[in-house]
PDB file of N, CA and C in Angstrom:
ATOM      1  N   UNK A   1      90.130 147.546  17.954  1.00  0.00           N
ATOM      2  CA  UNK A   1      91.520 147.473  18.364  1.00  0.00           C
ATOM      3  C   UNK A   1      91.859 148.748  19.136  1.00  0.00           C
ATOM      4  N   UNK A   2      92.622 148.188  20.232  1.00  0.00           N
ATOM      5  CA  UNK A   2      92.795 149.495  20.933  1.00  0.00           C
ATOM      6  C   UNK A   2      93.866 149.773  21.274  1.00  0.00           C
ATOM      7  N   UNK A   3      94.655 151.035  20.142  1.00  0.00           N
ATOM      8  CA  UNK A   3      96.125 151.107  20.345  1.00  0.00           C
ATOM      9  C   UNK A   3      97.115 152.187  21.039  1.00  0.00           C
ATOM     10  N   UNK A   4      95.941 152.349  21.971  1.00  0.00           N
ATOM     11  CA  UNK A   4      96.255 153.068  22.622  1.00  0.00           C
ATOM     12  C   UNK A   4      97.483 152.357  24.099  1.00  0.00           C
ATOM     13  N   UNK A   5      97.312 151.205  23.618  1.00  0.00           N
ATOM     14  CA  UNK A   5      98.024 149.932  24.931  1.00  0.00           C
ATOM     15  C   UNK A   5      99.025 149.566  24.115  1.00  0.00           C
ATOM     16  N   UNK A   6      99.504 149.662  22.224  1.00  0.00           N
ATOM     17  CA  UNK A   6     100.541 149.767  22.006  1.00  0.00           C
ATOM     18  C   UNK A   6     101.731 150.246  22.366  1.00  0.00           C
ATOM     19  N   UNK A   7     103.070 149.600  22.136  1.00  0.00           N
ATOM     20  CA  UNK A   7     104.047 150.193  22.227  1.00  0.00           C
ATOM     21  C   UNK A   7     104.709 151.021  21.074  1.00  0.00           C
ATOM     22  N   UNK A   8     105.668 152.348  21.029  1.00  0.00           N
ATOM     23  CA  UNK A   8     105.740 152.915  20.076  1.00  0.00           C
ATOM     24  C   UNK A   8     106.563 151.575  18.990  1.00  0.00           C
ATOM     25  N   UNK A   9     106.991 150.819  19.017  1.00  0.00           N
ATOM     26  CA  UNK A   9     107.397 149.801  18.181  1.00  0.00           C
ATOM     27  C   UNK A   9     106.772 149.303  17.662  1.00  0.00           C
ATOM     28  N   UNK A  10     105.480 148.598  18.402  1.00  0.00           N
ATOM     29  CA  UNK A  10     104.419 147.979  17.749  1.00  0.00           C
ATOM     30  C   UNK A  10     103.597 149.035  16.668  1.00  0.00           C
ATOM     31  N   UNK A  11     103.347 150.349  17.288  1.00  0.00           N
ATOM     32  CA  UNK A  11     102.616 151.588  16.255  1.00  0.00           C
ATOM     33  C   UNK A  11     103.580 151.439  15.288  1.00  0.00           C
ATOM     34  N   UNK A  12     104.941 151.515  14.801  1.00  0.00           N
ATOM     35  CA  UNK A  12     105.738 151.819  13.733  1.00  0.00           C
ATOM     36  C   UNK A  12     105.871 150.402  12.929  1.00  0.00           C
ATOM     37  N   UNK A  13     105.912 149.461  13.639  1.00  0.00           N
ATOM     38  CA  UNK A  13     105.327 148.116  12.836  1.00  0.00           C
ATOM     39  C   UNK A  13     103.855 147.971  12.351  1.00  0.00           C
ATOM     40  N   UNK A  14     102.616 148.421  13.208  1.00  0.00           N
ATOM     41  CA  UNK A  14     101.546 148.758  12.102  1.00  0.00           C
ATOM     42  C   UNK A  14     101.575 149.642  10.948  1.00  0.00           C
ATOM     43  N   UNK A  15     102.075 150.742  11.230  1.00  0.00           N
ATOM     44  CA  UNK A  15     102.000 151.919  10.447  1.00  0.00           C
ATOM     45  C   UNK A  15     103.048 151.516   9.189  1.00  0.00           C
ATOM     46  N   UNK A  16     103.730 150.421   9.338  1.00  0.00           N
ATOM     47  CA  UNK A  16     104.474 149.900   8.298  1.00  0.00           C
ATOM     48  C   UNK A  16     103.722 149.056   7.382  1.00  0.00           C
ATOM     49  N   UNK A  17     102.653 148.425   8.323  1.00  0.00           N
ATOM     50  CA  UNK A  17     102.247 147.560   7.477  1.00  0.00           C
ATOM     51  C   UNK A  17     100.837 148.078   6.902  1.00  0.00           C
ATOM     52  N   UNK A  18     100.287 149.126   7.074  1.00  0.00           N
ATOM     53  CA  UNK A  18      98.960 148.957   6.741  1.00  0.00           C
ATOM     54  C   UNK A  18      99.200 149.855   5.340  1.00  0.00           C
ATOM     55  N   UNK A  19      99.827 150.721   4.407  1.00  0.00           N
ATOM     56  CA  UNK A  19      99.705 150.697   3.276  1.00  0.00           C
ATOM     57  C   UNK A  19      99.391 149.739   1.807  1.00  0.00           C
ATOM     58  N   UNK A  20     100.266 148.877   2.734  1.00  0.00           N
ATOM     59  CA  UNK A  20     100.452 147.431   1.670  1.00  0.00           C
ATOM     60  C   UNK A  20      98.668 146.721   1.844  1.00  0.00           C
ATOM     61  N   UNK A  21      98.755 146.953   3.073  1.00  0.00           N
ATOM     62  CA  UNK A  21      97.113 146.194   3.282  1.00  0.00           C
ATOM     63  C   UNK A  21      96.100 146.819   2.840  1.00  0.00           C
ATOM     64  N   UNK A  22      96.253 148.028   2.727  1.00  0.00           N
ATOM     65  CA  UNK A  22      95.198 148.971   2.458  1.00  0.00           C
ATOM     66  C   UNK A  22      95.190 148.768   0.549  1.00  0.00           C
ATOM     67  N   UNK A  23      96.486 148.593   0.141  1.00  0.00           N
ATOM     68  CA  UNK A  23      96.393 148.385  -1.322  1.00  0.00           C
ATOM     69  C   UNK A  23      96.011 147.108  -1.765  1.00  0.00           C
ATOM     70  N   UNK A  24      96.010 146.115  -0.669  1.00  0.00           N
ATOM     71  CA  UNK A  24      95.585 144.834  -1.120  1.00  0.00           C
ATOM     72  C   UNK A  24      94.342 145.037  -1.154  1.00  0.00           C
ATOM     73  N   UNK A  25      93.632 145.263   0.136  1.00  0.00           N
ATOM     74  CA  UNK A  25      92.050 145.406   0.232  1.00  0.00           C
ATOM     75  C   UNK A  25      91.184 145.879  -0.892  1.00  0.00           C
ATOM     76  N   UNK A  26      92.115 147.237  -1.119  1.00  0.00           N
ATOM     77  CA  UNK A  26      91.656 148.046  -2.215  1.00  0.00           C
ATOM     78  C   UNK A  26      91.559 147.183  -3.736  1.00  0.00           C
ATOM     79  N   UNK A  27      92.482 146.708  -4.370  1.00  0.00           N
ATOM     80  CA  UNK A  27      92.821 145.975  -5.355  1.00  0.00           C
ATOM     81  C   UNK A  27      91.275 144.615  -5.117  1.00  0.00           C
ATOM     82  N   UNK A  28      91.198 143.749  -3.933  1.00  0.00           N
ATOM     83  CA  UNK A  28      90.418 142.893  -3.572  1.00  0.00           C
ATOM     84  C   UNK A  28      88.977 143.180  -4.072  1.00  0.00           C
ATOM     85  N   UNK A  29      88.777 144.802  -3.189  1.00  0.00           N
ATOM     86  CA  UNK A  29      87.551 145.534  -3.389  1.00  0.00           C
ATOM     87  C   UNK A  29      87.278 146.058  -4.942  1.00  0.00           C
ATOM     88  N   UNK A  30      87.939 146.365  -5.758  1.00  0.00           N
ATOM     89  CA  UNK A  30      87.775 146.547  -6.779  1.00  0.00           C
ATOM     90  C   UNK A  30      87.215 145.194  -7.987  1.00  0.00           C
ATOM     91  N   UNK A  31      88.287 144.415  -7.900  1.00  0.00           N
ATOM     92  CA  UNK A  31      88.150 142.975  -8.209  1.00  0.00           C
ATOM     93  C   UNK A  31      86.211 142.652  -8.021  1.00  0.00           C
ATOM     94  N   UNK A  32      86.145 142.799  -6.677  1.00  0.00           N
ATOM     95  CA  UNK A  32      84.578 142.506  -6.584  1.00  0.00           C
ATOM     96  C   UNK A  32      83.323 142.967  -7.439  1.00  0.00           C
ATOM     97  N   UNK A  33      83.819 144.578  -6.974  1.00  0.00           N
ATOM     98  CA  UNK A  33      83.231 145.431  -7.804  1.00  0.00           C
ATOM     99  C   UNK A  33      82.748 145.093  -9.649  1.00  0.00           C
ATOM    100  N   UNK A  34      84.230 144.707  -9.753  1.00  0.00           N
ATOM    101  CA  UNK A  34      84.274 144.507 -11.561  1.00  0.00           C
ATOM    102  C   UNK A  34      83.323 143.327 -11.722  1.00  0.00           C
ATOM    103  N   UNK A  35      83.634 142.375 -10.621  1.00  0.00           N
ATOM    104  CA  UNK A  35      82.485 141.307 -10.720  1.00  0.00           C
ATOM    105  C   UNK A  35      81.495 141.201 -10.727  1.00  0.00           C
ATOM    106  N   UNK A  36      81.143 141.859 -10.633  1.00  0.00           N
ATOM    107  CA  UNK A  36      79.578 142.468 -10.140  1.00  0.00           C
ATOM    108  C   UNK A  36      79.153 143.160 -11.063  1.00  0.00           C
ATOM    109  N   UNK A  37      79.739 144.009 -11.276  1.00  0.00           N
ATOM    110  CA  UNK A  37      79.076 144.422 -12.649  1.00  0.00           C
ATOM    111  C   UNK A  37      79.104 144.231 -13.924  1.00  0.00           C
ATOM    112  N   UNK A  38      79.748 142.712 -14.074  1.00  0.00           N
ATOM    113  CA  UNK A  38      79.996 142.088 -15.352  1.00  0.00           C
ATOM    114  C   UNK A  38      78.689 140.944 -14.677  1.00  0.00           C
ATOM    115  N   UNK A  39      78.362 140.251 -13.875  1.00  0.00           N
ATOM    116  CA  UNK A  39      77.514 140.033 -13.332  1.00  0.00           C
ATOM    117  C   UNK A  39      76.276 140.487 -13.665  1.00  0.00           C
ATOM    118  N   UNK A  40      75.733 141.750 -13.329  1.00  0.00           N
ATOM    119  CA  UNK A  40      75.132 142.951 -13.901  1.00  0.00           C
ATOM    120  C   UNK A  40      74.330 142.619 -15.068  1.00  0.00           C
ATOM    121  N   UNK A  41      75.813 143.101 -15.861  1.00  0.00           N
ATOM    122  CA  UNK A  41      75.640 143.524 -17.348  1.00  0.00           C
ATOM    123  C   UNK A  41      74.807 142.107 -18.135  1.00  0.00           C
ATOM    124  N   UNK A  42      75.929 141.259 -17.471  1.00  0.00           N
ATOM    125  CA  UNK A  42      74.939 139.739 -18.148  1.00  0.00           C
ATOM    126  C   UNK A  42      73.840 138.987 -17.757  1.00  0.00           C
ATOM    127  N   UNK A  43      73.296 139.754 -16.665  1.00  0.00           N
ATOM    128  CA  UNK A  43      71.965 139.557 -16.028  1.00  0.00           C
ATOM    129  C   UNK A  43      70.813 140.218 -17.524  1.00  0.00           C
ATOM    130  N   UNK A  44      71.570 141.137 -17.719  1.00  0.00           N
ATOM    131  CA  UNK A  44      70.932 142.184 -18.603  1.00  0.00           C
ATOM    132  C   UNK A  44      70.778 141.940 -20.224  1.00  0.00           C
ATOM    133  N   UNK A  45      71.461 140.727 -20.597  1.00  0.00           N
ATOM    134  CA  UNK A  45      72.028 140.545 -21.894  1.00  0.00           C
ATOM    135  C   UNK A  45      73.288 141.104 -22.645  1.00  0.00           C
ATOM    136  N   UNK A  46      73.892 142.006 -21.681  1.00  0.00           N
ATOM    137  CA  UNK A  46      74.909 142.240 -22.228  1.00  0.00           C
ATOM    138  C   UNK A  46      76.466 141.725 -22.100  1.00  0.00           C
ATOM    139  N   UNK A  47      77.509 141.926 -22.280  1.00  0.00           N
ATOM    140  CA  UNK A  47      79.094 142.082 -21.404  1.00  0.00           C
ATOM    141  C   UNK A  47      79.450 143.495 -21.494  1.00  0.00           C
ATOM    142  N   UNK A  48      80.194 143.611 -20.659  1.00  0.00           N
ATOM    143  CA  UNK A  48      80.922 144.884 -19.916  1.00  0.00           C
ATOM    144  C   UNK A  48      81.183 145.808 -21.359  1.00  0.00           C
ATOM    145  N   UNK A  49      82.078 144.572 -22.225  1.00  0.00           N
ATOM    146  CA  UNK A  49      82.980 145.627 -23.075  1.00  0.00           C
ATOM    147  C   UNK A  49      81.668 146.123 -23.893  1.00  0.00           C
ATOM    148  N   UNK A  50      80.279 145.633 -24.005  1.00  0.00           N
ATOM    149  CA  UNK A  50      79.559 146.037 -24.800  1.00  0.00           C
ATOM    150  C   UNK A  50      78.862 147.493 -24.579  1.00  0.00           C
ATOM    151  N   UNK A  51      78.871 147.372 -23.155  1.00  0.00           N
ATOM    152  CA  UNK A  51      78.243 148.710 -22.715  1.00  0.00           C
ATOM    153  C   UNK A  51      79.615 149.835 -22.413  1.00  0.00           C
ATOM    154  N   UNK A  52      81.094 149.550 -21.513  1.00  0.00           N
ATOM    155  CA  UNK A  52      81.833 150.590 -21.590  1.00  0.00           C
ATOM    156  C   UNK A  52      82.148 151.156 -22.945  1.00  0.00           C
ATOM    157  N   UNK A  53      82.262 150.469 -24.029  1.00  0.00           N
ATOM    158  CA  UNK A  53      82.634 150.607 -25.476  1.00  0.00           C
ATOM    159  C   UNK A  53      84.192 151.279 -25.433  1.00  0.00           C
ATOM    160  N   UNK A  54      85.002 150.357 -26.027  1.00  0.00           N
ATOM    161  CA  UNK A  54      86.200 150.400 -25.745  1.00  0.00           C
ATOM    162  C   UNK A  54      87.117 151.130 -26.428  1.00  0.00           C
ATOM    163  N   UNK A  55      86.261 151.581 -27.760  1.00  0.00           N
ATOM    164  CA  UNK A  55      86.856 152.937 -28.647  1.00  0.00           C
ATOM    165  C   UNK A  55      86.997 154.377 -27.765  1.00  0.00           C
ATOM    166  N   UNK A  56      86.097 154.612 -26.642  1.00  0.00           N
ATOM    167  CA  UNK A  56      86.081 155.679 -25.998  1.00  0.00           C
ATOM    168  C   UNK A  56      87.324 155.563 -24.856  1.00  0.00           C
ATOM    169  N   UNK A  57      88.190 154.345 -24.814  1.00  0.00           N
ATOM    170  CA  UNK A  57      88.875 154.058 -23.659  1.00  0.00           C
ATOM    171  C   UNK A  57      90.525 154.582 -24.822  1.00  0.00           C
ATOM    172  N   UNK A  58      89.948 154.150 -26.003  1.00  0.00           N
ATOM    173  CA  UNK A  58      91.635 154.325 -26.543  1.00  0.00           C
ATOM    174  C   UNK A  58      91.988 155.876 -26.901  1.00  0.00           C
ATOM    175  N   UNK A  59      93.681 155.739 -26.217  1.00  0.00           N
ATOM    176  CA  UNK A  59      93.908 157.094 -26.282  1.00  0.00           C
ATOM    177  C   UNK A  59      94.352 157.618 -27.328  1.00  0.00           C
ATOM    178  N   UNK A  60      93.709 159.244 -27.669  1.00  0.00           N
ATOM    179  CA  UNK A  60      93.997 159.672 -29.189  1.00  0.00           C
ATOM    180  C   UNK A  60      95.324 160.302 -29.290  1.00  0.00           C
ATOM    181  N   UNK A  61      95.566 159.678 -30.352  1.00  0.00           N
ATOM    182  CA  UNK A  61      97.717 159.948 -30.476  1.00  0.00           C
ATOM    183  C   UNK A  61      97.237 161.951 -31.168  1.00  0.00           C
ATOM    184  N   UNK A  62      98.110 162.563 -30.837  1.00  0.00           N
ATOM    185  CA  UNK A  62      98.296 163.656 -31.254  1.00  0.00           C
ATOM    186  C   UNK A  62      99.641 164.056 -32.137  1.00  0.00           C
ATOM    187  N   UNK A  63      99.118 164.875 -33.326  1.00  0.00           N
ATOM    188  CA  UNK A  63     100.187 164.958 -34.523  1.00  0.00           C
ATOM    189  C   UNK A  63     100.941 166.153 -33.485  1.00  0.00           C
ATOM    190  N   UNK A  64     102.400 165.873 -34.369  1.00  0.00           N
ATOM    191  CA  UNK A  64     103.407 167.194 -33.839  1.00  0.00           C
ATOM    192  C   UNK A  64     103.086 168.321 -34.510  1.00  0.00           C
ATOM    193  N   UNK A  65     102.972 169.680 -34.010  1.00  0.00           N
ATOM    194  CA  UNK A  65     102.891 170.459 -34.550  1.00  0.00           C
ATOM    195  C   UNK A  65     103.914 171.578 -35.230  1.00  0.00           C
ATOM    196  N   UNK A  66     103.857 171.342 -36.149  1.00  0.00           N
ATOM    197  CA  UNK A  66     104.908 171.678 -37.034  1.00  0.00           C
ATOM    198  C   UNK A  66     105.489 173.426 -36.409  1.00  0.00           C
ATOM    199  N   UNK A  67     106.480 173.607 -36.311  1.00  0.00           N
ATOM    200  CA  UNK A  67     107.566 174.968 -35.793  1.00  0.00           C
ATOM    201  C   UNK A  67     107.372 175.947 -37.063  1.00  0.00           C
ATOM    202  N   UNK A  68     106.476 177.097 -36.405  1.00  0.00           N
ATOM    203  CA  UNK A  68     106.296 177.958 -37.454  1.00  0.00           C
ATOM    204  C   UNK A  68     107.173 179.453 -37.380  1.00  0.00           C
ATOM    205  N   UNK A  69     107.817 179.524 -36.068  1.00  0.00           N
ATOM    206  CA  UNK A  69     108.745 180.356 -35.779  1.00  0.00           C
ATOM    207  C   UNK A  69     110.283 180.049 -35.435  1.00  0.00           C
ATOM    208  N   UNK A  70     111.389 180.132 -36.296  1.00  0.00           N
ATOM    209  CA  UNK A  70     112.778 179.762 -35.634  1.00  0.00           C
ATOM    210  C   UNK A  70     113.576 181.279 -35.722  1.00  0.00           C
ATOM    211  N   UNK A  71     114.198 181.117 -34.532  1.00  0.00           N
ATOM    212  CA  UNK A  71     115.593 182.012 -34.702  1.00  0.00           C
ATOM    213  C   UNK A  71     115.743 182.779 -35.964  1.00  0.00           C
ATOM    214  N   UNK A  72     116.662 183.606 -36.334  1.00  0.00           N
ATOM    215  CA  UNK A  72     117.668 183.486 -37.225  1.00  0.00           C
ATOM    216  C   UNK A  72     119.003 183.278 -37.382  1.00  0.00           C
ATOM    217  N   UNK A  73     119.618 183.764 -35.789  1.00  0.00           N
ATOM    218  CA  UNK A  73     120.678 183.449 -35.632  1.00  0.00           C
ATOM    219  C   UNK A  73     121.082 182.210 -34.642  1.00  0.00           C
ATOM    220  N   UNK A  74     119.613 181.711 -34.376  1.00  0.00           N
ATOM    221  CA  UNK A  74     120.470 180.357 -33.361  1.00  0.00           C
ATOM    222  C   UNK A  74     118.909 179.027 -33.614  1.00  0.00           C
ATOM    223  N   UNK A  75     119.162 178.525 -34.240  1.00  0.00           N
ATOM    224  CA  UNK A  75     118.440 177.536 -35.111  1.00  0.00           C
ATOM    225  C   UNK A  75     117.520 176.789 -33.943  1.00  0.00           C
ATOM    226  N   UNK A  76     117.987 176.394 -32.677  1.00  0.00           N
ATOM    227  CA  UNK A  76     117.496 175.650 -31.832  1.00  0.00           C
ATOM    228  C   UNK A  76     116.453 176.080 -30.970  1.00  0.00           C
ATOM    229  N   UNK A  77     116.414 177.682 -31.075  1.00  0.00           N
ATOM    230  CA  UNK A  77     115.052 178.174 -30.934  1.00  0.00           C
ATOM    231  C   UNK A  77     114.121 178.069 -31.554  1.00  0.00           C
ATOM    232  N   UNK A  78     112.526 177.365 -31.313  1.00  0.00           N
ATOM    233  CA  UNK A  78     111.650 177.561 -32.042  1.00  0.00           C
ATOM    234  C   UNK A  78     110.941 177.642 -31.307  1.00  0.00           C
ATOM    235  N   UNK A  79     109.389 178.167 -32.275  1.00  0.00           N
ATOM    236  CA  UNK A  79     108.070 177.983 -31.618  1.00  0.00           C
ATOM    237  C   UNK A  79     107.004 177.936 -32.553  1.00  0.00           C
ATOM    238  N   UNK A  80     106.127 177.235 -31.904  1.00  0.00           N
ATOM    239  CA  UNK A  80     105.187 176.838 -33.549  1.00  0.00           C
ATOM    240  C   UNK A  80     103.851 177.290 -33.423  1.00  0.00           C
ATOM    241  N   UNK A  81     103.878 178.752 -32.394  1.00  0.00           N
ATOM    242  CA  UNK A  81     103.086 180.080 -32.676  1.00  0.00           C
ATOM    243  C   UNK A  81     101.822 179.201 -31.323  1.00  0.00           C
ATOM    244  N   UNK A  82     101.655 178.557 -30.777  1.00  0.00           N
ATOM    245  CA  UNK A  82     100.602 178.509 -30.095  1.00  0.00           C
ATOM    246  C   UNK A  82     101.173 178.437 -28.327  1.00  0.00           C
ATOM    247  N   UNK A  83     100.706 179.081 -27.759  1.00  0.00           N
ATOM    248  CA  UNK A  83     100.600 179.490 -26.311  1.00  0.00           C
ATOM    249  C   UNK A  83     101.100 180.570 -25.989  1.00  0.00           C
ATOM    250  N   UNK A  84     102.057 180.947 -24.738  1.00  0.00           N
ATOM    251  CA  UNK A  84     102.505 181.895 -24.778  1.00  0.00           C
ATOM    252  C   UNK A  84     103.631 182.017 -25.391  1.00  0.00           C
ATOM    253  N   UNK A  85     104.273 183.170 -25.937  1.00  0.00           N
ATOM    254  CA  UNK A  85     105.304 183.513 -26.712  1.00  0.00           C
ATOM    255  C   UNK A  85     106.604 183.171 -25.656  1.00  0.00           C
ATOM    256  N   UNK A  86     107.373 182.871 -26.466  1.00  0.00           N
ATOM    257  CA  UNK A  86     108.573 182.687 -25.739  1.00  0.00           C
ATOM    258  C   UNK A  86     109.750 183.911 -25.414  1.00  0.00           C
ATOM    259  N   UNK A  87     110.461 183.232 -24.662  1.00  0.00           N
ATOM    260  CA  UNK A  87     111.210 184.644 -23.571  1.00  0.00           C
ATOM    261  C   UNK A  87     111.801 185.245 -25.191  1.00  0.00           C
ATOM    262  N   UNK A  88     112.296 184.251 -25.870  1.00  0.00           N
ATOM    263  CA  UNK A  88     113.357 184.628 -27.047  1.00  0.00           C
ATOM    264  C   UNK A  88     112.597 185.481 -28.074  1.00  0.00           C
ATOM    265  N   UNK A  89     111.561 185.294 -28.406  1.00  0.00           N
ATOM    266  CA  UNK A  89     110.273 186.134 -28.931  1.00  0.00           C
ATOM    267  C   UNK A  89     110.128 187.023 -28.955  1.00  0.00           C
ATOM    268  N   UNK A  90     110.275 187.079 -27.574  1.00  0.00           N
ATOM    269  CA  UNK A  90     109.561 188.705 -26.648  1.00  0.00           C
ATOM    270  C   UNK A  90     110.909 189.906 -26.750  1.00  0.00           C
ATOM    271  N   UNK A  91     111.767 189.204 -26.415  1.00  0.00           N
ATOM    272  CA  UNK A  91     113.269 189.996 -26.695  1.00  0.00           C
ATOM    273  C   UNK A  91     113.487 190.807 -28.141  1.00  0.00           C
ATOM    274  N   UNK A  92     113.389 189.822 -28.970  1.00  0.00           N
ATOM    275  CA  UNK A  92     113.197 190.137 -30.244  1.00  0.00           C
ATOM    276  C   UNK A  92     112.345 190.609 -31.105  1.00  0.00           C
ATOM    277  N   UNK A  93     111.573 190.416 -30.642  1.00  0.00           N
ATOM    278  CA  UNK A  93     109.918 191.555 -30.501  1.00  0.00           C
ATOM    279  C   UNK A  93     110.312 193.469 -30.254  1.00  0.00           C
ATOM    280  N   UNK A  94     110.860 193.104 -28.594  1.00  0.00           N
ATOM    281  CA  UNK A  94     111.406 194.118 -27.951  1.00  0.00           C
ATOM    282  C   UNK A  94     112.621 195.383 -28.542  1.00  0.00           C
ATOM    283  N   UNK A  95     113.280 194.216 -29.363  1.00  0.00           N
ATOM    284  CA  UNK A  95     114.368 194.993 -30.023  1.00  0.00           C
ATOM    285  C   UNK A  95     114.094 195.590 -31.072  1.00  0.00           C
ATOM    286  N   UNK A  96     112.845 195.288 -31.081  1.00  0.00           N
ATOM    287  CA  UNK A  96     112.793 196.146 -32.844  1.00  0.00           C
ATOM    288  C   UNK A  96     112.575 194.948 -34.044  1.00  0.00           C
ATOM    289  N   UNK A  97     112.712 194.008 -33.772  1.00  0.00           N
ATOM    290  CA  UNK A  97     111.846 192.937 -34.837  1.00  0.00           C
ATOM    291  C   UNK A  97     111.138 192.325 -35.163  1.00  0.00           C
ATOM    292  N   UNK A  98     110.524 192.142 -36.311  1.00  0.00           N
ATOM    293  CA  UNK A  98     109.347 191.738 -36.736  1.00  0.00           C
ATOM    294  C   UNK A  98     108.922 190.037 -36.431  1.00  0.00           C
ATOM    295  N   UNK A  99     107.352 189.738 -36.419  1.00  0.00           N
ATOM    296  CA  UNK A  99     106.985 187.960 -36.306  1.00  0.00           C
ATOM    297  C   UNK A  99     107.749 187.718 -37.767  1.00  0.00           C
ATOM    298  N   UNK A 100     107.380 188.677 -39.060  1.00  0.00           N
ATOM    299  CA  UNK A 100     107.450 188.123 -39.992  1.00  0.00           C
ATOM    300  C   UNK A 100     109.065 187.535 -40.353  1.00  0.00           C
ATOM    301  N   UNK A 101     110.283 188.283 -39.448  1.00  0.00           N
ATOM    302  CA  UNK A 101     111.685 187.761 -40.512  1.00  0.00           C
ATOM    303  C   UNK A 101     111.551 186.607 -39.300  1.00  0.00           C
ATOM    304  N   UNK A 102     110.539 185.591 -38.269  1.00  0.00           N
ATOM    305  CA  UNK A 102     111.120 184.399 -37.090  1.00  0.00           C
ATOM    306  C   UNK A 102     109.946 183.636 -38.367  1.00  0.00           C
ATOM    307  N   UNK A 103     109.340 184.076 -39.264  1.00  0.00           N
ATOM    308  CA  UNK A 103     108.489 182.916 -39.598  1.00  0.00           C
ATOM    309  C   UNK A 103     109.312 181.766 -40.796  1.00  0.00           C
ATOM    310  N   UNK A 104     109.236 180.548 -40.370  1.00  0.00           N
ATOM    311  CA  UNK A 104     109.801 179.662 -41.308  1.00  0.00           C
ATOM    312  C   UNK A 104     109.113 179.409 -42.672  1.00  0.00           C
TER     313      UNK A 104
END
């Protein structure tokens, strides 16, 4: 294709349309792909889910970690001691006070 004999209307009507196409293709091309290698797998004796193993796909929930530092005078500050220290921390650090009177 040679768009160089386009008009700038016609370029802004391709350029409109080829994302959508490019995600179809893509989506199409994938589709194949998966086919193929479920294809594959059962050439082989297996299915897909036997070889991706689908325990490694599920995502691991993470516990909250419990607030091991609050305020004393303003409750809605906390921090539960892992990363960097917080601005409110550091202040209070700064002023002359201890981790031990922020520990809950």
């Amino acid at each position: 294709m040679d768009i160089s004999k386009l008009s700038a209307v016609q370029l802004r009507d391709l350029l409109q349309k080829i994302p959508g196409e490019l995600k179809r293709r893509e989506s199409e091309e994938k589709a194949k792909v998966l086919e193929e290698t479920r294809a594959f797998a059962k050439s082989r004796g297996y299915s897909l889910d036997e070889l991706v193993n689908k325990e490694l796909k599920a995502p691991r929930s993470r516990g909250v970690v419990p607030v091991k530092y609050r305020h004393p005078e303003d409750a809605s500050l906390t921090w539960t001691g892992r990363g960097r220290k917080p601005k409110w921390v550091e202040s209070w650090l700064t002023g002359g006070g201890k981790m031990e009177a922020l520990a809950t």
